[in-house]
N, C-alpha and C. Protein backbone atom coordinates (compact mmCIF):
# COMPACT_ATOMS: atom_id res chain seq x y z
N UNK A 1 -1.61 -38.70 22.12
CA UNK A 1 -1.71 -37.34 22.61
C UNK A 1 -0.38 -36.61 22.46
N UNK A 2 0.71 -37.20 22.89
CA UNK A 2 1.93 -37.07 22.99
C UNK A 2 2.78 -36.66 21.14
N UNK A 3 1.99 -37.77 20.48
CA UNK A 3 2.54 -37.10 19.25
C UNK A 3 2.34 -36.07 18.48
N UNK A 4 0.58 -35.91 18.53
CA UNK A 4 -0.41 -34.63 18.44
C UNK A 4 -0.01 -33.17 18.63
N UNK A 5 0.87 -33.44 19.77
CA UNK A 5 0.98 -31.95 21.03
C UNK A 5 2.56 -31.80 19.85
N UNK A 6 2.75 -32.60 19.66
CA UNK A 6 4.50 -32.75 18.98
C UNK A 6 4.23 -32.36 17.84
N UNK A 7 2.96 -32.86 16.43
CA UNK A 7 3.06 -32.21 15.57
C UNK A 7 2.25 -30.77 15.52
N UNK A 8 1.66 -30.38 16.33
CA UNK A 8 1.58 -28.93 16.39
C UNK A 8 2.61 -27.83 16.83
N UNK A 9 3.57 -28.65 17.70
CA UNK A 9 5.02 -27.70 17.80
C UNK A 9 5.58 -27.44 16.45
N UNK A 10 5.72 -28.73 15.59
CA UNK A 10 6.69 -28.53 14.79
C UNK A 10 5.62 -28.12 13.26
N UNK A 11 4.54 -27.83 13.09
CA UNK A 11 4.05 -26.93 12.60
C UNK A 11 4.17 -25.49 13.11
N UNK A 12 4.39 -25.08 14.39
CA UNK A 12 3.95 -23.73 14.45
C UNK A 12 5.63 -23.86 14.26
N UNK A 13 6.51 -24.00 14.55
CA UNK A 13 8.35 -23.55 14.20
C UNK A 13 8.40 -23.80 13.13
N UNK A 14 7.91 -24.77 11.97
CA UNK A 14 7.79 -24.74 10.62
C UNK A 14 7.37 -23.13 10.06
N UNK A 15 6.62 -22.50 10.80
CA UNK A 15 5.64 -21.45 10.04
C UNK A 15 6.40 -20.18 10.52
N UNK A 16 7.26 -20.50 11.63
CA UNK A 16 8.34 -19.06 11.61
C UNK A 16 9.38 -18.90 11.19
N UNK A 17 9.67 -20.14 10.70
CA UNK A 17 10.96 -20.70 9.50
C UNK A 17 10.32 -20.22 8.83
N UNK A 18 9.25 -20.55 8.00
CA UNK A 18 8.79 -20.06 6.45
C UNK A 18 8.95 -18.24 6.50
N UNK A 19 8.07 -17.97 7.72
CA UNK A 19 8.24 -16.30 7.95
C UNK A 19 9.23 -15.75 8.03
N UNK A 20 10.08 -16.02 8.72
CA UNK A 20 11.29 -15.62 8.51
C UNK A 20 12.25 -15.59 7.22
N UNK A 21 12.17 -17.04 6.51
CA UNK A 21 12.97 -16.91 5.66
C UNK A 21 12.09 -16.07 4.43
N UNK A 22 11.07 -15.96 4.17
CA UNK A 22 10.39 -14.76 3.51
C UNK A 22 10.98 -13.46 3.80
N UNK A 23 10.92 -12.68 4.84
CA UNK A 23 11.55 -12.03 5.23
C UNK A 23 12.84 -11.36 5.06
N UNK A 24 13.86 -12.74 5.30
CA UNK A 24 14.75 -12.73 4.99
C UNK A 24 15.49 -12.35 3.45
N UNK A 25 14.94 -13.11 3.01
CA UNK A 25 14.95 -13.46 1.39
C UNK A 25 14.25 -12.70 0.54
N UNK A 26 13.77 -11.44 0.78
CA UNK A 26 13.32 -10.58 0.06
C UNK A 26 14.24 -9.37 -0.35
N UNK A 27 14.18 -9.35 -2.14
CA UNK A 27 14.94 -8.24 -2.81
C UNK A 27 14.74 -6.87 -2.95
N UNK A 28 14.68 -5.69 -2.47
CA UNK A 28 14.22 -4.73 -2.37
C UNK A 28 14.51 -4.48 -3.71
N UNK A 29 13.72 -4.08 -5.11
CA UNK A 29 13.99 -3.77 -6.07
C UNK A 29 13.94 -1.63 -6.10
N UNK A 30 15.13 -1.25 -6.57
CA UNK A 30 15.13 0.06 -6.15
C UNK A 30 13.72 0.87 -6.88
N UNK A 31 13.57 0.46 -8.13
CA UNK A 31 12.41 0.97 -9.12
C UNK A 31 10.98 1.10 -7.96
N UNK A 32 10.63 0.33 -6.84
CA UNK A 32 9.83 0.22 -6.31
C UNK A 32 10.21 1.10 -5.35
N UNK A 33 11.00 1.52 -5.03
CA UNK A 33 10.59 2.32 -3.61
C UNK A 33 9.42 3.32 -3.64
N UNK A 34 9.27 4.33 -4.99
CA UNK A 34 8.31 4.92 -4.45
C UNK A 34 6.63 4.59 -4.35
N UNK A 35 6.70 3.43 -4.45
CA UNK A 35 5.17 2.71 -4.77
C UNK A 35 5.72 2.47 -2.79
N UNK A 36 6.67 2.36 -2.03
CA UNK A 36 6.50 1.79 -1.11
C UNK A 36 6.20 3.62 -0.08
N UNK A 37 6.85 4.47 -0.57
CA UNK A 37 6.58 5.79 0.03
C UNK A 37 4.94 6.19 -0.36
N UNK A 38 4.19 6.04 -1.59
CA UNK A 38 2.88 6.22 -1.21
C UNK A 38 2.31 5.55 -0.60
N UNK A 39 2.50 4.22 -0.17
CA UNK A 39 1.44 3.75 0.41
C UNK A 39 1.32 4.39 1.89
N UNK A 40 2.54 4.80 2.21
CA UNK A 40 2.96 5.40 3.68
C UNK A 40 1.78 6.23 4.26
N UNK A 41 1.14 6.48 5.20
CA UNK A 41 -0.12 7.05 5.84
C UNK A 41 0.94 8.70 5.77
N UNK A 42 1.73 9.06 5.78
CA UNK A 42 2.44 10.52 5.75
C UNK A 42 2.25 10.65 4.52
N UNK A 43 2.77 9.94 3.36
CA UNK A 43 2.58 10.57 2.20
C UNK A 43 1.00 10.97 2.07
N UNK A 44 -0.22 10.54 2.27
CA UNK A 44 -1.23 10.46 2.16
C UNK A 44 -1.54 12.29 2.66
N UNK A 45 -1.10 12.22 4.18
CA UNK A 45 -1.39 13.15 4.76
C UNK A 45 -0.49 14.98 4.55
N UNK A 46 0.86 14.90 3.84
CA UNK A 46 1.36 15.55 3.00
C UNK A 46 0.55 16.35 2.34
N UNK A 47 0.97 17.52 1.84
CA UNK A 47 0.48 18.50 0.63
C UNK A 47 1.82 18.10 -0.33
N UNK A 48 1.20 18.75 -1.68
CA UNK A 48 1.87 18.27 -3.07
C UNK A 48 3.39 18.63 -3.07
N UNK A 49 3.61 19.29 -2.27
CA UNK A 49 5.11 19.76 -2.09
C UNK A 49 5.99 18.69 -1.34
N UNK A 50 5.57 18.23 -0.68
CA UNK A 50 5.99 17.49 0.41
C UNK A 50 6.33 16.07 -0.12
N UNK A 51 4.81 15.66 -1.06
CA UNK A 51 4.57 14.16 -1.54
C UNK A 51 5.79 14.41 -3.04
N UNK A 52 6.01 15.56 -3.45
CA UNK A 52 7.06 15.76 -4.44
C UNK A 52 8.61 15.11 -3.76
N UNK A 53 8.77 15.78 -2.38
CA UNK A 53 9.82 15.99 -2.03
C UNK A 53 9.87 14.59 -1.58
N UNK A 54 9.10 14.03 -1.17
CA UNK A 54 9.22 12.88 -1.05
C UNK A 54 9.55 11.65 -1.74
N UNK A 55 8.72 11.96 -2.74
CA UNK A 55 9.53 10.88 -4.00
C UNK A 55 10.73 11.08 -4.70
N UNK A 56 11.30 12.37 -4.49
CA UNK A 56 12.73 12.43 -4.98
C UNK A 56 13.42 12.17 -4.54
N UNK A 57 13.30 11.93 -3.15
CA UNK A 57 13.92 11.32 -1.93
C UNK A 57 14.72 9.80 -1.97
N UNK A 58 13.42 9.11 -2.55
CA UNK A 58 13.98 8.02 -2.64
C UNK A 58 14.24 7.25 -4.20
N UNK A 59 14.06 8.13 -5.13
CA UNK A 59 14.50 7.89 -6.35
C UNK A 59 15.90 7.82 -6.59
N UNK A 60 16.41 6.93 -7.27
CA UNK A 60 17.75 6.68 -8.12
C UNK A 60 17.54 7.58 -9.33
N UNK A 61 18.62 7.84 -9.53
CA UNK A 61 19.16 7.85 -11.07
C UNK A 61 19.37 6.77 -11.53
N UNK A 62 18.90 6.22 -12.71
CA UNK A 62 19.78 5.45 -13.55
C UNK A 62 20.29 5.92 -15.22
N UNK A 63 21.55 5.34 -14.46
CA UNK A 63 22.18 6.00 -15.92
C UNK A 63 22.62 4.96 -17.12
N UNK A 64 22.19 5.72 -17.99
CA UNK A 64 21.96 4.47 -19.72
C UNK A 64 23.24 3.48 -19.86
């Protein structure tokens, strides 16, 4: 019983290690931000001016 109760502890702290270091360890690639601003429930709810102003917002330049 005793070991049972023990490997379900150290499964569930296994699984917030994994979550976490996911988390952690994720590269925000800049090219993506605005795929991350539409999904946003505001951009949705925006008019075309707004959803413009919005993606320029978080666009880079890159230069050649």
């Amino acid at each position: 019983m005793l070991v049972g109760l023990l490997m379900i502890a150290v499964g569930i702290a296994l699984a917030g290690v994994t979550a976490w270091f996911w988390k952690a360890s994720r590269v925000d690639n800049p090219v993506l931000a605005p795929l991350e601003v539409i999904g946003e429930r505001a951009f949705k709810d925006a008019d075309e001016d707004t959803r413009k102003a919005m993606l320029r917002d978080v666009r880079t330049t890159v230069e050649p």
